[in-house]
Every structure is written in C-alpha cells, then in structure tokens.
C-alpha atoms as a PDB file:
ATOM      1  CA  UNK A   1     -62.885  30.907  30.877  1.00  0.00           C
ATOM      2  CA  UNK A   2     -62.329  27.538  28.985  1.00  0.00           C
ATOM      3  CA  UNK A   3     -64.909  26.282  27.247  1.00  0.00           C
ATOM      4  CA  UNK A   4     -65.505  22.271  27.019  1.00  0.00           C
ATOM      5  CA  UNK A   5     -68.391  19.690  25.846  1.00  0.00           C
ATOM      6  CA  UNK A   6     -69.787  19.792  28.935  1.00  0.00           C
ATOM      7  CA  UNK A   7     -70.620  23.807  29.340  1.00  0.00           C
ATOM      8  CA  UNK A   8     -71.335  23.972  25.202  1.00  0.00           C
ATOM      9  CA  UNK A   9     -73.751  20.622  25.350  1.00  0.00           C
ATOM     10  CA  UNK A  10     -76.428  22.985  26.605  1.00  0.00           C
ATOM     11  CA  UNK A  11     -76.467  25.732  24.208  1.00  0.00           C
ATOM     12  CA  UNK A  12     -76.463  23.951  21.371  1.00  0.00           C
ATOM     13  CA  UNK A  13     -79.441  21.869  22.764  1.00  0.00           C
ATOM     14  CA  UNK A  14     -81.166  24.787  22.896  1.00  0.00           C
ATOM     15  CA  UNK A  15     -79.865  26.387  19.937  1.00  0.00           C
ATOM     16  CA  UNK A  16     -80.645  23.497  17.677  1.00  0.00           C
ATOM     17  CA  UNK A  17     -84.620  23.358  17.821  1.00  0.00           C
ATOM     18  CA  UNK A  18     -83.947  27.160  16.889  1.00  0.00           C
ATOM     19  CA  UNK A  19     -81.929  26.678  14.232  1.00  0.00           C
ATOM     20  CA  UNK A  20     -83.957  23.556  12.994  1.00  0.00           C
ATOM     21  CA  UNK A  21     -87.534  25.690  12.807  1.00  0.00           C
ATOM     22  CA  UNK A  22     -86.183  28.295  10.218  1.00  0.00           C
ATOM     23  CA  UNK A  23     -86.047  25.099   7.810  1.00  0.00           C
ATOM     24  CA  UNK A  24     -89.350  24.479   8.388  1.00  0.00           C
ATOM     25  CA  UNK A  25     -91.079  27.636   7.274  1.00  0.00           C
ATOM     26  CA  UNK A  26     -93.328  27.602   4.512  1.00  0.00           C
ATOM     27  CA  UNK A  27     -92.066  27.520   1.397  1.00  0.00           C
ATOM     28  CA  UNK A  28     -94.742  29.661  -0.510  1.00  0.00           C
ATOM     29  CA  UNK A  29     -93.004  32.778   1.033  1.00  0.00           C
ATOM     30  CA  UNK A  30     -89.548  32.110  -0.502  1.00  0.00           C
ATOM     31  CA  UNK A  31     -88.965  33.045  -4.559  1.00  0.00           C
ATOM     32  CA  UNK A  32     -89.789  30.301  -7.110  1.00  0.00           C
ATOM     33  CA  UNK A  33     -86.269  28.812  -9.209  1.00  0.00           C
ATOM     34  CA  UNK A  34     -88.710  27.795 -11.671  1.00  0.00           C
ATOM     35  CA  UNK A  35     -87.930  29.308 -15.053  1.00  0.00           C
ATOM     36  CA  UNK A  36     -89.508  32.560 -15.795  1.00  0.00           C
ATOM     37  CA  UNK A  37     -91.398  33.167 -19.006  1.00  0.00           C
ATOM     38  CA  UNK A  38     -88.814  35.875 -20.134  1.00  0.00           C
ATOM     39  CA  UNK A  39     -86.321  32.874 -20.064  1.00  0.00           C
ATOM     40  CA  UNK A  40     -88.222  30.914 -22.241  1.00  0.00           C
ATOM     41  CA  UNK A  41     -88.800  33.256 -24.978  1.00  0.00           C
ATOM     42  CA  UNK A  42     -87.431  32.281 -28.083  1.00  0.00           C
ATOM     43  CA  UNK A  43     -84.904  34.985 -29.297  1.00  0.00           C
ATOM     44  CA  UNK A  44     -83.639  33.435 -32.433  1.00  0.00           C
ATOM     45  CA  UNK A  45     -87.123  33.638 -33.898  1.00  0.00           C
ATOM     46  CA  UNK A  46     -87.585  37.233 -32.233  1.00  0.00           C
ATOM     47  CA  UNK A  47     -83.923  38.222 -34.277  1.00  0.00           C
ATOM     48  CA  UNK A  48     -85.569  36.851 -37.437  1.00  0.00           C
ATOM     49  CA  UNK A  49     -88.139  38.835 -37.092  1.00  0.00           C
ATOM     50  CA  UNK A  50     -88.281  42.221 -39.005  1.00  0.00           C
ATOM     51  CA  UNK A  51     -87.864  45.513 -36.813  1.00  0.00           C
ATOM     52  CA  UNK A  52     -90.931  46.941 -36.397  1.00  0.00           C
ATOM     53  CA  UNK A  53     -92.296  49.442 -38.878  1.00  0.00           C
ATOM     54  CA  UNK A  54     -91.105  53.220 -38.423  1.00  0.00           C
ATOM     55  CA  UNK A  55     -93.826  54.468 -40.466  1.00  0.00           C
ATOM     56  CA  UNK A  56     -96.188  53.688 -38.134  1.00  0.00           C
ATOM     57  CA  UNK A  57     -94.307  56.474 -35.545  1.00  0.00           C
ATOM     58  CA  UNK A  58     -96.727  59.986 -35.485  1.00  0.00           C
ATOM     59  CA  UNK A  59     -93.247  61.594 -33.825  1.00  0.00           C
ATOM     60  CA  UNK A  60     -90.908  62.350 -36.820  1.00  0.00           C
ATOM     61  CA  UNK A  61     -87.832  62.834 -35.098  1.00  0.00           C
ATOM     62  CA  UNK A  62     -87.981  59.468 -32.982  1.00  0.00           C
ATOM     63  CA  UNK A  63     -88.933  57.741 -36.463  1.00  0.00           C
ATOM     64  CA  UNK A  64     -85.848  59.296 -37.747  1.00  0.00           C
ATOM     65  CA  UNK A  65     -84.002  58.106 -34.625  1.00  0.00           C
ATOM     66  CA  UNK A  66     -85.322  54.551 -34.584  1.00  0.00           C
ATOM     67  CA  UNK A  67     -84.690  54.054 -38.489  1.00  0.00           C
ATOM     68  CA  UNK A  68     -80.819  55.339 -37.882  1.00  0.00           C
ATOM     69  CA  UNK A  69     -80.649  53.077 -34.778  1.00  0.00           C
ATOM     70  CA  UNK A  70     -81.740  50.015 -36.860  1.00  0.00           C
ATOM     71  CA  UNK A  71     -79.402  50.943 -39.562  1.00  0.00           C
ATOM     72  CA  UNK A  72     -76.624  50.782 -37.484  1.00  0.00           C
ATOM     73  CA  UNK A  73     -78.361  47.097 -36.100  1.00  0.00           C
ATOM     74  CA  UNK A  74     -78.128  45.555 -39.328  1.00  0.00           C
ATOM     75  CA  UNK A  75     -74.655  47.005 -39.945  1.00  0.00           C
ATOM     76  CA  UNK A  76     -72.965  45.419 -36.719  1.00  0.00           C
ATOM     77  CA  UNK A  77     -74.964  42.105 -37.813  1.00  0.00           C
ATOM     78  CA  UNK A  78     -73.372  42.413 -40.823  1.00  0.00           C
ATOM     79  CA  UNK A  79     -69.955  42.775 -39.552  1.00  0.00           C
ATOM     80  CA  UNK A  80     -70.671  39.856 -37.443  1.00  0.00           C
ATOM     81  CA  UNK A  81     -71.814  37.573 -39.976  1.00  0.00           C
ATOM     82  CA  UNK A  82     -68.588  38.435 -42.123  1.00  0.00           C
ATOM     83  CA  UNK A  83     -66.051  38.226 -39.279  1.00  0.00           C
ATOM     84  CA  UNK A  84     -68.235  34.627 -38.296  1.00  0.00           C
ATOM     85  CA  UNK A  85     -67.243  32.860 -41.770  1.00  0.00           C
ATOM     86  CA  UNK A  86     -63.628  34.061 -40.860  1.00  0.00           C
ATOM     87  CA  UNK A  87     -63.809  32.331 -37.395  1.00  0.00           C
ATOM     88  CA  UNK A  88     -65.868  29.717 -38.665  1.00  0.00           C
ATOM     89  CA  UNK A  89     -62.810  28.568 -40.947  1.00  0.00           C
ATOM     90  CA  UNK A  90     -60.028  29.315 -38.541  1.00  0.00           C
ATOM     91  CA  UNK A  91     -62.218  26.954 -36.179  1.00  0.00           C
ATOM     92  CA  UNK A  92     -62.588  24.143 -38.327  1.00  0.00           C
ATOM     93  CA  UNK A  93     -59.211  23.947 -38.862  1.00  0.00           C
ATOM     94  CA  UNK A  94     -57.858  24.333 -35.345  1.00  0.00           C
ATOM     95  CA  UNK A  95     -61.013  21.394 -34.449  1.00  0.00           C
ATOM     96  CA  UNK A  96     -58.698  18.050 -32.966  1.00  0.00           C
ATOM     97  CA  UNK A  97     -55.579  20.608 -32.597  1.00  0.00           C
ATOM     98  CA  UNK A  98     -53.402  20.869 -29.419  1.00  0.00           C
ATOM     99  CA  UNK A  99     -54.446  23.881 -27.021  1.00  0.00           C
ATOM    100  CA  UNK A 100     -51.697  26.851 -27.380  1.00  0.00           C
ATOM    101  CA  UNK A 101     -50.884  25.089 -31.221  1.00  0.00           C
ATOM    102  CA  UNK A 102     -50.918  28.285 -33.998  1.00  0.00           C
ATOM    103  CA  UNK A 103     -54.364  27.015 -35.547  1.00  0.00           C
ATOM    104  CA  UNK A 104     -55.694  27.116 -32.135  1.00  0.00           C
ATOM    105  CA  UNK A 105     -54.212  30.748 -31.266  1.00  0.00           C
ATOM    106  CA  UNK A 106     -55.608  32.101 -34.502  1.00  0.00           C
ATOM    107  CA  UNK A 107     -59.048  30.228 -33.974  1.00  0.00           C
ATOM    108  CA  UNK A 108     -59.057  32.513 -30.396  1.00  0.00           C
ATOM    109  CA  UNK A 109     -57.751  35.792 -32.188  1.00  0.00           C
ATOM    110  CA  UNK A 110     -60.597  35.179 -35.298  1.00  0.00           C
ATOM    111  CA  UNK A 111     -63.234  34.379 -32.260  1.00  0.00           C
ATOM    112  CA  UNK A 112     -62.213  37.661 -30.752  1.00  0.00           C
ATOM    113  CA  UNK A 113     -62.742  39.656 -33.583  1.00  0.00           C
ATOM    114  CA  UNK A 114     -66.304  38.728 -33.350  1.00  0.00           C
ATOM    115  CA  UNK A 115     -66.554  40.943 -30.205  1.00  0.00           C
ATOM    116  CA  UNK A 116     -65.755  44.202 -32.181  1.00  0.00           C
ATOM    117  CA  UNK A 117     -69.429  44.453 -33.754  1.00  0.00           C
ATOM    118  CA  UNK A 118     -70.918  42.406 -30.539  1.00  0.00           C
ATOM    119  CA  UNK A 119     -69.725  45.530 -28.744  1.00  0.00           C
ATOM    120  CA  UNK A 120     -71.570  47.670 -31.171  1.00  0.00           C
ATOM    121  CA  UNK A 121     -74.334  46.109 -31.024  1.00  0.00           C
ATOM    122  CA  UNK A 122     -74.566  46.196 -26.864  1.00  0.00           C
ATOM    123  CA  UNK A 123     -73.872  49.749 -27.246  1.00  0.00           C
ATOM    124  CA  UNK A 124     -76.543  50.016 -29.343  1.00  0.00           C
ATOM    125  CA  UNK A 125     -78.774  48.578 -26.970  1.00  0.00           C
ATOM    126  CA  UNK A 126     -77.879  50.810 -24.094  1.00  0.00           C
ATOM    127  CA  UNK A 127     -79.010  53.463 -26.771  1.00  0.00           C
ATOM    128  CA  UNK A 128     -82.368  52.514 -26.775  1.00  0.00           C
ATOM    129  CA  UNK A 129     -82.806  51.673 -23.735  1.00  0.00           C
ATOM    130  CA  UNK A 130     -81.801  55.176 -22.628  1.00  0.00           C
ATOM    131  CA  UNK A 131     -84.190  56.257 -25.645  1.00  0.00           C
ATOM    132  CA  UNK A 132     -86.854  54.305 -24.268  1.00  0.00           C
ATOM    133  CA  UNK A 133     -86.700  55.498 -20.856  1.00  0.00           C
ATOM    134  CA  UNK A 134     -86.757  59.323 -21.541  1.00  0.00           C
ATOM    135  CA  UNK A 135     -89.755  58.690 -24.021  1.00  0.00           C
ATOM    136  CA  UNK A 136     -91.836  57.265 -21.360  1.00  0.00           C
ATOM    137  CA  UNK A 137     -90.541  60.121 -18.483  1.00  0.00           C
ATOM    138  CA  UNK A 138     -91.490  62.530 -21.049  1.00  0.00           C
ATOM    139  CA  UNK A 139     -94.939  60.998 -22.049  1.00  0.00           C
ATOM    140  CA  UNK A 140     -95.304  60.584 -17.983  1.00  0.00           C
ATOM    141  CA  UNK A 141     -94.897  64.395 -17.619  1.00  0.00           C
ATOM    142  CA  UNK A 142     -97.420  64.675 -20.633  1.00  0.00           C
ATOM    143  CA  UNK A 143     -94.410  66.221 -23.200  1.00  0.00           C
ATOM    144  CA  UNK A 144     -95.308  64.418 -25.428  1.00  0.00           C
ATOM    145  CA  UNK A 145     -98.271  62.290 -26.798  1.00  0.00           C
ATOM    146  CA  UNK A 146     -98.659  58.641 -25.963  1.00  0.00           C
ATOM    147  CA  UNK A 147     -97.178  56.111 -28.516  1.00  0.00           C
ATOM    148  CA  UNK A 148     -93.717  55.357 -29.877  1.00  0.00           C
ATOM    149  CA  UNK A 149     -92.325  54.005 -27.272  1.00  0.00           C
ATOM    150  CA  UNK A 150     -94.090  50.644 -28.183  1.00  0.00           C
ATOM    151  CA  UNK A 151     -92.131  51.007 -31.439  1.00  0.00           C
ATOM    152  CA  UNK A 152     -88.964  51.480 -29.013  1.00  0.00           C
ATOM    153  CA  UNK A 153     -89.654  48.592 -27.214  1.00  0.00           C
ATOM    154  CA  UNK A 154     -89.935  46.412 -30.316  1.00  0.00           C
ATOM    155  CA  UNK A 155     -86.794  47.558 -31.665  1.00  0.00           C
ATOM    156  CA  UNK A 156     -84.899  47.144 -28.574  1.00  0.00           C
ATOM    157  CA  UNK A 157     -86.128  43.398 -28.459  1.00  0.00           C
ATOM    158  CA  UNK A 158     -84.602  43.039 -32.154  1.00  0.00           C
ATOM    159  CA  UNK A 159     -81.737  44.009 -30.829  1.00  0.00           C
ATOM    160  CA  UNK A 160     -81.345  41.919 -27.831  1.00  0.00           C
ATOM    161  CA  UNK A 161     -82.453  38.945 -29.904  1.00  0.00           C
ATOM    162  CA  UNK A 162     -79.620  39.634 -32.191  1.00  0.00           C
ATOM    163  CA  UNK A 163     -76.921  39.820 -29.080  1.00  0.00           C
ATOM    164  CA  UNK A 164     -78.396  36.539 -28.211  1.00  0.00           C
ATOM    165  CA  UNK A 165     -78.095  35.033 -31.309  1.00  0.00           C
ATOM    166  CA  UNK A 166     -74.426  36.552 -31.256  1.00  0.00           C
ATOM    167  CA  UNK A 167     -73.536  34.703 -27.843  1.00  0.00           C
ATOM    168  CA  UNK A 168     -74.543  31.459 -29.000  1.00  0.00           C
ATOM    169  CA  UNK A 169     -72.600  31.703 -32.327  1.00  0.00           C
ATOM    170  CA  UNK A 170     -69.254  32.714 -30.116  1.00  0.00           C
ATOM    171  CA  UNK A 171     -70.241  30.080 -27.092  1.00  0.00           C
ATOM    172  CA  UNK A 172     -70.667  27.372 -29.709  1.00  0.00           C
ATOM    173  CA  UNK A 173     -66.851  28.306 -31.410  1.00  0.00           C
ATOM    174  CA  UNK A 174     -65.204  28.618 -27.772  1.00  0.00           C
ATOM    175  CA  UNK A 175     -66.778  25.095 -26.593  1.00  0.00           C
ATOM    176  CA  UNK A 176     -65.463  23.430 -30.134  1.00  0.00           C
ATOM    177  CA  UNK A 177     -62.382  24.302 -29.407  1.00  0.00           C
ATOM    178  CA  UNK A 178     -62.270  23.684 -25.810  1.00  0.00           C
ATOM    179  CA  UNK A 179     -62.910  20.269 -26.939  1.00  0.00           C
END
C-alpha cells in the first residue's frame, strides 16, 4: 500500500490537535529549572570555614575517626596548594603561547598533577559519606545513641567545599590556557 498526501492529510489532522494539547498542560506539574538553594550555597566560604569540633563527639572511636579523616583533608589541601604554585608558574608562562608549544605541554602536565591530591580528596569524601550513612543505619536500628553524625555531616561539607574550591582553581588554569 503506497502512501501519499492525500491518505496521510487526515491523520495528521487528527493527530495534530493531539499532539498540540500535551503543550498546553499546566505547567505547575512539571519540575522548576530555577536554581536550587544547594546551588547557591557559597562553598568557598564553607572551605574556609574550620571543620567542626571533634571534641564535641560523646562516641570516642568516631571522634578518633573524624579527627584522622580531617587530617588526611588538610594534607591533600596541602598537596594541592603546593602542586598549584607549580602550575600556577608553568601557566603564566605558557599564557599567549601556541597550543601543542613545550610551555603549553608542561602547563597541561603541571595542571594534571593537581589531580593526584584532588583524587585524594574525592576519595576522602566517599569515606565519609559511607561513614555517615552506617552511623545513621546504626542510630536507626538504635546501636548506637543519637548524635555524631551531625559532626559527620559538617565534616563532609568541609570537604566538598574544598573539592569545589579545587575545581575552580584547575577550571580557571585550563580556560587561561585555552585562551
């Protein structure tokens, strides 16, 4: 069976009030795109902020856990901040340089070294967020008492502002030399 204007000219008259109404439904039912307040937060400010205070923690064991978890926090920040000044110089001197020239390849290999204590840090935050989760299954199932994993929480957020914080630094080298 061929199919021409004149037997499709029907359907899609019929078809396209159809089609048309599912445009027209109210738009209260569909998901805002305005930003959320999560998105708005401001992360450099929650990174300056000091970790929250362990001896506050009635469980010794997660204050010892927490305490070791920020240690190794301001250890990868550390790391970063030295490895930054390196790609901070190899940067500035690969700024107005051909793509693919050496100052630009060793601008990319210094910027890539800044993912080595990035990395620890995500890891880092998988660790408390694994933390955090069995603390409050275990507080669910009454194992333990109520509290800490406020402290958890806090820490964790430290930690993500700090990975922001990270991201810019590295997006802000990458665009400069895409540039």
């Amino acid at each position: 069976m061929k199919v021409t204007t004149i037997r499709l000219a029907p359907m899609l008259i019929v078809a396209t009030p159809l089609l048309l109404s599912a445009c027209l439904e109210p738009m209260a039912d569909r998901p805002s795109l305005a930003r959320r307040e999560v998105e708005l937060r401001d992360r450099q400010a929650e990174a300056k902020a000091p970790p929250p205070a362990i001896t506050a923690i009635a469980d010794p064991s997660l204050a010892r856990d927490l305490t070791a978890m920020l240690a190794r926090a301001d250890k990868a920040e550390a790391d970063f901040a030295l490895a930054r000044s390196a790609a901070q110089a190899a940067t500035g001197a690969a700024r107005g340089k051909e793509v693919g020239s050496e100052a630009w390849s060793v601008a990319q290999t210094r910027i890539s070294a800044l993912g080595a204590p990035r990395r620890d840090l995500a890891q880092l935050l998988g660790d408390l967020e694994e933390l955090y989760v069995a603390r409050l299954a275990k507080e669910a199932a009454g194992e333990l008492e109520p509290g800490g994993s406020d402290q958890i929480e806090q820490a964790r957020q430290h930690v993500l502002a700090l990975l922001d914080g990270q991201d810019q630094v590295m997006n802000a080298m990458k665009a400069s030399l895409s540039s």
